[in-house]
N, C-alpha and C. Protein backbone atom coordinates (compact mmCIF):
# COMPACT_ATOMS: atom_id res chain seq x y z
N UNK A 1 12.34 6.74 6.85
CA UNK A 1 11.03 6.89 7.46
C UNK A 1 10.58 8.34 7.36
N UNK A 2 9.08 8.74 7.33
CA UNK A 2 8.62 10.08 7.15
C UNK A 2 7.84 10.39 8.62
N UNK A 3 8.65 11.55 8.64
CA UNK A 3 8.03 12.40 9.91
C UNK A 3 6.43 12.28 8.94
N UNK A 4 6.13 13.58 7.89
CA UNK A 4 4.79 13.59 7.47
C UNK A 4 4.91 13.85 6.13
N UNK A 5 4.12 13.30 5.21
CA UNK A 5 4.22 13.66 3.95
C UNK A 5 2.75 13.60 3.26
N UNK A 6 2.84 14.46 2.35
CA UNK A 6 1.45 14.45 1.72
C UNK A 6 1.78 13.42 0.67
N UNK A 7 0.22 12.86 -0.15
CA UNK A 7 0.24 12.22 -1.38
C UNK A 7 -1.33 12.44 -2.22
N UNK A 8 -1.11 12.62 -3.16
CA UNK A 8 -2.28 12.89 -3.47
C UNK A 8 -2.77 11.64 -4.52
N UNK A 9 -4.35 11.09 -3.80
CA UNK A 9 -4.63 9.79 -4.45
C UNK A 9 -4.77 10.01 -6.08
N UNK A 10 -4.16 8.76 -6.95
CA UNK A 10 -4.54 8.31 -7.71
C UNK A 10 -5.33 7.20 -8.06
N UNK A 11 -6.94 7.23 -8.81
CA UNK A 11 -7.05 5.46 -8.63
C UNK A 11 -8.31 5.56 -7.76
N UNK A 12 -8.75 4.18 -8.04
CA UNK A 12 -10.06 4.20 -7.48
C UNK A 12 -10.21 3.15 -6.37
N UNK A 13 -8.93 2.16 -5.91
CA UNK A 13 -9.19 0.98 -5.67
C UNK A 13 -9.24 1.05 -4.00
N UNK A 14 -9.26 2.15 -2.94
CA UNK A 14 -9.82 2.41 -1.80
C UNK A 14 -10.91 3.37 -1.37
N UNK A 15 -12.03 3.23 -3.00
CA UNK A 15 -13.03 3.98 -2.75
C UNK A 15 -13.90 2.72 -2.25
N UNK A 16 -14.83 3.45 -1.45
CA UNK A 16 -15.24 4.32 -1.31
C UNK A 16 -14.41 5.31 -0.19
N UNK A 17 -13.76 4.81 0.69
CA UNK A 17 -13.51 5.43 1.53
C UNK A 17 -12.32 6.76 1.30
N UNK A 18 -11.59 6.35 0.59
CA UNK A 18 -10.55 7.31 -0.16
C UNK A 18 -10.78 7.89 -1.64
N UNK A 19 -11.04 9.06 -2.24
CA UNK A 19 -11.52 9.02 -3.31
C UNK A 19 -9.99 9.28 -4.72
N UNK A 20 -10.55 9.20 -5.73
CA UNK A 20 -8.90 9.87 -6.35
C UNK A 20 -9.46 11.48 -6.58
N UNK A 21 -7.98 11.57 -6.46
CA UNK A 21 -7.82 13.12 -5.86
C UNK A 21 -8.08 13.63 -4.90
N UNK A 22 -8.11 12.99 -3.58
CA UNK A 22 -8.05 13.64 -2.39
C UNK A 22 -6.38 13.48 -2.17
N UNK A 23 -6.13 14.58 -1.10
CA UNK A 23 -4.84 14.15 -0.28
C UNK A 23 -4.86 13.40 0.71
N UNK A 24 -4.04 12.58 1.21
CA UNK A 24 -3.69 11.87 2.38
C UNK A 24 -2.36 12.55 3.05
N UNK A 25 -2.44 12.45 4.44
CA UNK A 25 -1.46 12.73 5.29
C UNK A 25 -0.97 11.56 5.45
N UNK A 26 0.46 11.28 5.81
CA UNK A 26 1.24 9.96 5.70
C UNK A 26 2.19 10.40 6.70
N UNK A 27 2.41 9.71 8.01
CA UNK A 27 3.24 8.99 8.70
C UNK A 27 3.73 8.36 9.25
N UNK A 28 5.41 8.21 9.43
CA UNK A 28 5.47 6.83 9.77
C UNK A 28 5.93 7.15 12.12
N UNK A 29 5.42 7.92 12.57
CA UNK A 29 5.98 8.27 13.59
C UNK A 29 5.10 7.18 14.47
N UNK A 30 4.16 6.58 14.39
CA UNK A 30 3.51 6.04 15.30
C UNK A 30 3.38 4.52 15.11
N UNK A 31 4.77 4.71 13.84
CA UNK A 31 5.48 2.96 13.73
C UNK A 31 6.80 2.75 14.32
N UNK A 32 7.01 3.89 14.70
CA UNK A 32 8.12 3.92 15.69
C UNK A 32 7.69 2.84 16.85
N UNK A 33 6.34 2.79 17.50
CA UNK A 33 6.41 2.95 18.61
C UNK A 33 5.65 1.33 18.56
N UNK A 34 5.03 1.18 17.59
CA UNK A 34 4.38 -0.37 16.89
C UNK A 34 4.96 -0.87 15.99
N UNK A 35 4.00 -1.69 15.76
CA UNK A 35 3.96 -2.39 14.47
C UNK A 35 3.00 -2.37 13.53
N UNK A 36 2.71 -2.30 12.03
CA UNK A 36 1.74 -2.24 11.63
C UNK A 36 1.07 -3.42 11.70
N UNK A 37 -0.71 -2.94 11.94
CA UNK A 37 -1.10 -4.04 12.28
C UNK A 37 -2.56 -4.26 11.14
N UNK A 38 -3.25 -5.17 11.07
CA UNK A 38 -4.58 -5.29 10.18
C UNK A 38 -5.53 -4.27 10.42
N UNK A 39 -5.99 -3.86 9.39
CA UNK A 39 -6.89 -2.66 9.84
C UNK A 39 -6.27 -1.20 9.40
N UNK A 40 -4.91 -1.34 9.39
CA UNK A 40 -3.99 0.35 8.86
C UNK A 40 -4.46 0.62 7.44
N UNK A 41 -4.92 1.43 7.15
CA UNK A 41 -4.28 1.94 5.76
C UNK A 41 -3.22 2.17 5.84
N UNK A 42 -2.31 1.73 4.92
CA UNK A 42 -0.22 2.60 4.96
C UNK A 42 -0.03 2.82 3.27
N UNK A 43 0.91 3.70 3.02
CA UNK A 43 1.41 4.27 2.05
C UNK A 43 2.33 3.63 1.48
N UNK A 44 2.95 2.92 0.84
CA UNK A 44 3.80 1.67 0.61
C UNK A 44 4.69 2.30 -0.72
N UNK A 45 6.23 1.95 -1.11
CA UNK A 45 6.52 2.36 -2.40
C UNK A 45 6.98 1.08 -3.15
N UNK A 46 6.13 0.62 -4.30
CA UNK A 46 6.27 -0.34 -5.35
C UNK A 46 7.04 0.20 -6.62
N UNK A 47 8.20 -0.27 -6.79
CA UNK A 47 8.67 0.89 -7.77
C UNK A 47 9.27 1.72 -7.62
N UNK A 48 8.10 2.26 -8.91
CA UNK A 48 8.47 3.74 -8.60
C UNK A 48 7.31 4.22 -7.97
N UNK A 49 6.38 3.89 -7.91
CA UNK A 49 4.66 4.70 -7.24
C UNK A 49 4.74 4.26 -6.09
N UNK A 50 3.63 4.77 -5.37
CA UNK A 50 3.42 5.28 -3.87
C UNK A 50 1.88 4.76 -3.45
N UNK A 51 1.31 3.48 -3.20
CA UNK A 51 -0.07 3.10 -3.19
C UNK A 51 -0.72 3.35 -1.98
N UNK A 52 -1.95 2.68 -1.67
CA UNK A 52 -2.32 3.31 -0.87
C UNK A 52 -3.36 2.30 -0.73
N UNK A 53 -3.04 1.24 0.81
CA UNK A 53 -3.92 0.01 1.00
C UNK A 53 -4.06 0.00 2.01
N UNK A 54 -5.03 -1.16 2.53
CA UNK A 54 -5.56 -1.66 3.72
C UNK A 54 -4.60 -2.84 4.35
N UNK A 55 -4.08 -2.91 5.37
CA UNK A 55 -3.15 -4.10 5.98
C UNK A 55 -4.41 -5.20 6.35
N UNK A 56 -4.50 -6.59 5.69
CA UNK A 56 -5.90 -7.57 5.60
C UNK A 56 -4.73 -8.47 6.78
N UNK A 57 -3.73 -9.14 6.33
CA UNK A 57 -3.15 -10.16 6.28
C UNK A 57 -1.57 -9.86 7.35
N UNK A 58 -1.08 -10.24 8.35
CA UNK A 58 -0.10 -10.55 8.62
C UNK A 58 0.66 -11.40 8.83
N UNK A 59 2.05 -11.82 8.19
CA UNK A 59 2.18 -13.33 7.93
C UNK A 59 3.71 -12.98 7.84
N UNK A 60 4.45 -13.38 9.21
CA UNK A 60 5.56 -13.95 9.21
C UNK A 60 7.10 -12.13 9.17
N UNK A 61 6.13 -11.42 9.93
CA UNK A 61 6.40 -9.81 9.61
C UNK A 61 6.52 -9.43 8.45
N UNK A 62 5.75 -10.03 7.02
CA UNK A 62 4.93 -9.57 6.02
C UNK A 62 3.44 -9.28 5.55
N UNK A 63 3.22 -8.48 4.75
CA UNK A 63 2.12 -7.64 4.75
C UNK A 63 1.21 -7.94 3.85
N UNK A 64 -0.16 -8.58 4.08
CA UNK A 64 -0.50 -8.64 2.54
C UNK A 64 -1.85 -7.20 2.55
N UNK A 65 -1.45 -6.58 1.43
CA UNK A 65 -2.35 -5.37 1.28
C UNK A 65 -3.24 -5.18 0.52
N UNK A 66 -4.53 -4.54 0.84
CA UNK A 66 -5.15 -5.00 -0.28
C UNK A 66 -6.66 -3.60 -0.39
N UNK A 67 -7.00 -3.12 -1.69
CA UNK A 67 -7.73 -2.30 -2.14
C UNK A 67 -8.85 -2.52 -1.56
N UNK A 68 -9.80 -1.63 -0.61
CA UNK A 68 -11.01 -1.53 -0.27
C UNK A 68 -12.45 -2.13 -1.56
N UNK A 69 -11.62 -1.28 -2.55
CA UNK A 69 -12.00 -1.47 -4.27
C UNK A 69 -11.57 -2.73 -4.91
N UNK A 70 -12.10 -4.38 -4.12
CA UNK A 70 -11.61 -5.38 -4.55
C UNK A 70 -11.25 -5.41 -6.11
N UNK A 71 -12.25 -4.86 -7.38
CA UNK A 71 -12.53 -4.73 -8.58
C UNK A 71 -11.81 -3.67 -9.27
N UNK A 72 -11.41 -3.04 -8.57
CA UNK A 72 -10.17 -1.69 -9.07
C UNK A 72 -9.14 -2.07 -7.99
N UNK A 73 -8.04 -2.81 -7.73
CA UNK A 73 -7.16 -2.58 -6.84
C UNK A 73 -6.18 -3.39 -7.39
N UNK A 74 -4.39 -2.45 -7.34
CA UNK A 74 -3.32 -3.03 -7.60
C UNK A 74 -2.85 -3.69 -6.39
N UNK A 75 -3.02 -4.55 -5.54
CA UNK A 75 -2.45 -4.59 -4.74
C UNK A 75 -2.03 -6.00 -4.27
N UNK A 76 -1.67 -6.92 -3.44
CA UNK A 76 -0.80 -7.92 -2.86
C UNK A 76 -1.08 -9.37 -3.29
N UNK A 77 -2.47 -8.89 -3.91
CA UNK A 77 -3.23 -10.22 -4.74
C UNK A 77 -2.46 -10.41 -6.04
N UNK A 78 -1.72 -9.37 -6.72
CA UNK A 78 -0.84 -9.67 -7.99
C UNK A 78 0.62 -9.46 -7.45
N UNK A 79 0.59 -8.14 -6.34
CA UNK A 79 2.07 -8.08 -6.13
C UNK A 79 2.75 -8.78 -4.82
N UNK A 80 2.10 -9.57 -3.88
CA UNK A 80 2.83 -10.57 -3.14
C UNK A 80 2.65 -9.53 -1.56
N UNK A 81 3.34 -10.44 -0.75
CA UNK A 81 3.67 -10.09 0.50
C UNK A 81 4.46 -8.43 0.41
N UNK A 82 4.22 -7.79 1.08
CA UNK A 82 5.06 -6.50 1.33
C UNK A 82 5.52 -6.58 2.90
N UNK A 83 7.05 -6.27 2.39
CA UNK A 83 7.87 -6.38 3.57
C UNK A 83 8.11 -5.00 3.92
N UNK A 84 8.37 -4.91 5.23
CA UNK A 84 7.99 -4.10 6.26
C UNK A 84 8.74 -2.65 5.73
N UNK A 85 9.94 -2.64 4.98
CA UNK A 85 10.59 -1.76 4.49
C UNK A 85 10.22 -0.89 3.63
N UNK A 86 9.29 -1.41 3.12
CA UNK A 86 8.47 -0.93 1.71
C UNK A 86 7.32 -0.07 2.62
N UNK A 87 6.78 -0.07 3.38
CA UNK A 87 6.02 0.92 3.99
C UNK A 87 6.35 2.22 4.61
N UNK A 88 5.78 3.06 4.34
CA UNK A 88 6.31 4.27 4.02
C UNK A 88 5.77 4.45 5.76
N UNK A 89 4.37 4.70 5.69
CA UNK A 89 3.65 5.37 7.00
C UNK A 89 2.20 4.81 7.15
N UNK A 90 1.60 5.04 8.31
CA UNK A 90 0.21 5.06 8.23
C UNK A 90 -0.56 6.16 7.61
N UNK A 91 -1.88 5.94 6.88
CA UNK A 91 -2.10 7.90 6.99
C UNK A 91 -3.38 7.84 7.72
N UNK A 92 -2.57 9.27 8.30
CA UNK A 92 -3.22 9.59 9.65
C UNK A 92 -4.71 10.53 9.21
N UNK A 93 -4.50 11.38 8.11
CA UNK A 93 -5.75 12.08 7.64
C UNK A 93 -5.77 12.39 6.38
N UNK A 94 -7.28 12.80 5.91
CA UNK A 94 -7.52 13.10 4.44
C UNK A 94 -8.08 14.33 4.81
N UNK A 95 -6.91 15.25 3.83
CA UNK A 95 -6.99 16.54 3.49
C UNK A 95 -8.64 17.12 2.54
């Protein structure tokens, strides 16, 4: 789990609200204390990369995540449920 970590976006698929090339602040300290719930953006690692989605869906303490940028987005619609391990943090701000 991450106290705080930066990431810097790649990708277009949580614009508008996230652009590529901004930074995000990422942590996971205030999943200590919850659970992630619908509505988070969280930082997730697929792989080897580090994405960066909206929590739509909770189903069974799995995650389905998914790009603001329905039309640009890698996310839970091709790659499935994300389990809780795979989430890195919430992010808390854009740098």
């Amino acid at each position: 789990m991450l106290l705080f970590a930066k990431f810097r976006v790649v990708g277009h698929s949580m614009e508008p609200l996230i652009k590529s090339g901004e930074t995000v602040l990422v942590s996971s300290v205030f999943y200590w204390f919850k659970k992630p719930k619908i509505g988070d953006i969280v930082a997730f690692r697929d792989k080897e990369a580090v994405l960066i989605k909206r929590i739509t869906k909770v189903d069974k303490g799995k995650y389905f995540l998914e790009g603001d940028n329905k039309k640009d987005s890698l996310d839970s619609r091709k790659l499935g449920l994300i389990s809780r391990d795979k989430i890195l943090g919430e992010i808390i701000y854009r740098l």
